[in-house]
Protein backbone atom coordinates (compact mmCIF):
# COMPACT_ATOMS: atom_id res chain seq x y z
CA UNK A 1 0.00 0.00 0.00
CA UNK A 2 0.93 3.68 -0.88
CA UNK A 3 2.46 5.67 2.44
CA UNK A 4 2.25 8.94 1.59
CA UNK A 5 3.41 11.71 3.51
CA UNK A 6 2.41 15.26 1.63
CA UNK A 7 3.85 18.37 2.88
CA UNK A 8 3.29 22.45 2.89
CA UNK A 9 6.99 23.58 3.93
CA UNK A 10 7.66 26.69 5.72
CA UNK A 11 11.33 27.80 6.46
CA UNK A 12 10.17 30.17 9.44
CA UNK A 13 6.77 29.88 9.77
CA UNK A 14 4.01 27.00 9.39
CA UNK A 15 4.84 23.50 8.38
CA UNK A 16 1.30 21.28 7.34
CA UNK A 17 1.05 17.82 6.79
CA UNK A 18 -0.68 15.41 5.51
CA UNK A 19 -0.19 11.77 5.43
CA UNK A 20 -2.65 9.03 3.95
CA UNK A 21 -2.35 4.90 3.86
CA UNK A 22 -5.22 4.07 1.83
CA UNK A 23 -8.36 5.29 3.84
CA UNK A 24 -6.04 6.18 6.36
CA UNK A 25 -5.97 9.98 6.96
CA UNK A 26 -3.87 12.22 9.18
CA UNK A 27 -3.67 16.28 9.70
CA UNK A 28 -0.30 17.89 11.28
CA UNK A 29 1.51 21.16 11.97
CA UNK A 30 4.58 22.58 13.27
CA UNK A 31 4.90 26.19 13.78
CA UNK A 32 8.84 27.44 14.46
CA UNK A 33 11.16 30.80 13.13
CA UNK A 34 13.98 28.40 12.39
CA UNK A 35 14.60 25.87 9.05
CA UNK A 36 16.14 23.64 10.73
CA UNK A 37 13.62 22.86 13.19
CA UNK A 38 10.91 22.20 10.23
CA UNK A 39 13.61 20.16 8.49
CA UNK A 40 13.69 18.13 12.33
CA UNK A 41 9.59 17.95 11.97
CA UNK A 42 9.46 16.66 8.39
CA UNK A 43 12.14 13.78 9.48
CA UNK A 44 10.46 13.30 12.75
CA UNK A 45 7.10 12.61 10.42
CA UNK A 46 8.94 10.59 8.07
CA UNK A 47 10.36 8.18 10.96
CA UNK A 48 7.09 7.83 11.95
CA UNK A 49 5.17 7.10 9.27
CA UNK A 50 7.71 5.25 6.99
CA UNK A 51 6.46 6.79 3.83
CA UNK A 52 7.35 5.11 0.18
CA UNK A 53 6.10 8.44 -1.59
CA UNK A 54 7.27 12.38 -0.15
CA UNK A 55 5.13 15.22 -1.60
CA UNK A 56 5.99 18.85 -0.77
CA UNK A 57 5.06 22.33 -2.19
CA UNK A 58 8.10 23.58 -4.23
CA UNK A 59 8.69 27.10 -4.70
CA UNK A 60 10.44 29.74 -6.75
CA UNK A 61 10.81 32.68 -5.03
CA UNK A 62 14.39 33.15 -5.48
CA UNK A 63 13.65 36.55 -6.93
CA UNK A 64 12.54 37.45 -3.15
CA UNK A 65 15.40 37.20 -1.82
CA UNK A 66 14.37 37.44 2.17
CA UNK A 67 15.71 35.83 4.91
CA UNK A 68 12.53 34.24 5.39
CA UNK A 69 12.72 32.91 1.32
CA UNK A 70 16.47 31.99 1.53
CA UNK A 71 15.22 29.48 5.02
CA UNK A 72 12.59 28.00 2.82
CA UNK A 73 14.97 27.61 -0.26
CA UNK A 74 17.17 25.54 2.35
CA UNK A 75 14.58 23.48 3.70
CA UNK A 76 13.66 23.05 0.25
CA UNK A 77 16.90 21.36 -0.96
CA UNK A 78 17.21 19.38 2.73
CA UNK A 79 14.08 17.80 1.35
CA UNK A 80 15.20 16.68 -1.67
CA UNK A 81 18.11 14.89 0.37
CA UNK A 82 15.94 12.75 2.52
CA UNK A 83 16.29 9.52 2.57
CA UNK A 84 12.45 8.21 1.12
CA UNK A 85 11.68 5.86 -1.89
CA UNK A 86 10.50 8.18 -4.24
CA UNK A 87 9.91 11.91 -3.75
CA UNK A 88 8.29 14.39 -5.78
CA UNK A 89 7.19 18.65 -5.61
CA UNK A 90 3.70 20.29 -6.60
CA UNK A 91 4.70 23.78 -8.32
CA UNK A 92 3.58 26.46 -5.34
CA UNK A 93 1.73 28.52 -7.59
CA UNK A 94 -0.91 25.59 -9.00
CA UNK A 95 -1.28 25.06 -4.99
CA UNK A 96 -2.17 28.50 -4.45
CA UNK A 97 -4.51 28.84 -7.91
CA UNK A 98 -6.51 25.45 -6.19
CA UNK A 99 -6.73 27.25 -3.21
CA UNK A 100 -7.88 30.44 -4.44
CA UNK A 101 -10.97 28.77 -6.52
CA UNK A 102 -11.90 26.71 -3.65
CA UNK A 103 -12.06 29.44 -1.69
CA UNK A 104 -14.05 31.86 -3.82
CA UNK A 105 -16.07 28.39 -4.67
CA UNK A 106 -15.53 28.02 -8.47
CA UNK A 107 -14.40 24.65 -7.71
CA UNK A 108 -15.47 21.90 -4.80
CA UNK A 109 -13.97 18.80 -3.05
CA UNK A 110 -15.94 15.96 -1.18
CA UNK A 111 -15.54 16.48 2.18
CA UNK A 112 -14.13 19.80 2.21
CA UNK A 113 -15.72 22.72 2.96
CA UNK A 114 -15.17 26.31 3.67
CA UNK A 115 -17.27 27.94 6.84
CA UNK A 116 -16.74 31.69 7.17
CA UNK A 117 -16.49 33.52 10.26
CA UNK A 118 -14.68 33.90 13.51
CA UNK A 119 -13.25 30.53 14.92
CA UNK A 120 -14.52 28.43 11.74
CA UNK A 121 -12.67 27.85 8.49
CA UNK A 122 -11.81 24.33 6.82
CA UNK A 123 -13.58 21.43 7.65
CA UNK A 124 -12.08 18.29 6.20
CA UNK A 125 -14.85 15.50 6.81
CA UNK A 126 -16.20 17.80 9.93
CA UNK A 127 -13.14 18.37 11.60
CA UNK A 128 -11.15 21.80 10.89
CA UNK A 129 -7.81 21.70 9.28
CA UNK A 130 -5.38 25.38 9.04
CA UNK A 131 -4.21 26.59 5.76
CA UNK A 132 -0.81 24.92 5.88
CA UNK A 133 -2.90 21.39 6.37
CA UNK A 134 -5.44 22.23 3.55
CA UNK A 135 -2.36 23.24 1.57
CA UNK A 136 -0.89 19.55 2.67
CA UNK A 137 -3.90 18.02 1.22
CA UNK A 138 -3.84 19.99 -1.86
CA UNK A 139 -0.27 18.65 -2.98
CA UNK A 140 -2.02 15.49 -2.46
CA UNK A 141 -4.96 15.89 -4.48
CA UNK A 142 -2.81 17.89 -7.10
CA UNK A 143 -0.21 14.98 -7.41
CA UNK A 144 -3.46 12.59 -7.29
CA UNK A 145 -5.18 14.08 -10.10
């Protein structure tokens, strides 16, 4: 069966995961202002749930040039070093075009749903999931479609 471990890197910020073994389903987050730390999170994750398949959220914004960009860029290449079976990137900006229409609602997902207002948000079958975890899932369902 397909262990699959999908990730929204930050370099100083949010990490979200999301990790599925066939029905299997499992929301995380790690919130930090240092690279290294995430990079500790995401190997942490992958002892634990012995993936054969690594999904993360690359990025290009080398033209940013922030400290905050240059972390990411790091954690980005630490990634790519890990030792998994097979691992494979989601282009950032198809992530964020998914998110966008699912958020205006020009597109929909089973089991996801969007509830405005103070202390609501995403609901992934009923339970709420943060932006880093929806963006987890989408480099999921974006690999998976």
């Amino acid at each position: 069966m397909n262990k699959i471990l999908s990730i929204d890197p930050s370099g100083t910020g949010t990490t979200g995961i999301y990790f599925r073994n066939g029905t299997k389903e499992e929301f995380k987050e790690y919130k930090d202002i240092y690279w290294r730390n995430h990079y500790n999170f995401i190997v942490s994750s992958i002892k634990a749930y012995k993936p054969n398949l690594l999904l993360f959220e690359n990025s290009n914004y080398i033209s940013n040039r922030s400290k905050d960009s240059l972390n990411l860029i790091r954690l980005l290449g630490a990634i790519e070093c890990l030792s998994v079976k097979q691992i494979e990137s989601i282009n950032v900006l198809k992530v964020k075009e998914m998110s966008k229409a699912l958020f205006s609602g020009k597109i929909k997902l089973p089991n996801l749903e969007y509830q405005p207002g103070r202390g609501k948000g995403w609901l992934w079958k009923g339970k709420r999931i943060s932006i880093h975890q929806l963006e987890a899932f989408l480099v999921w369902y974006l690999w998976n479609n």
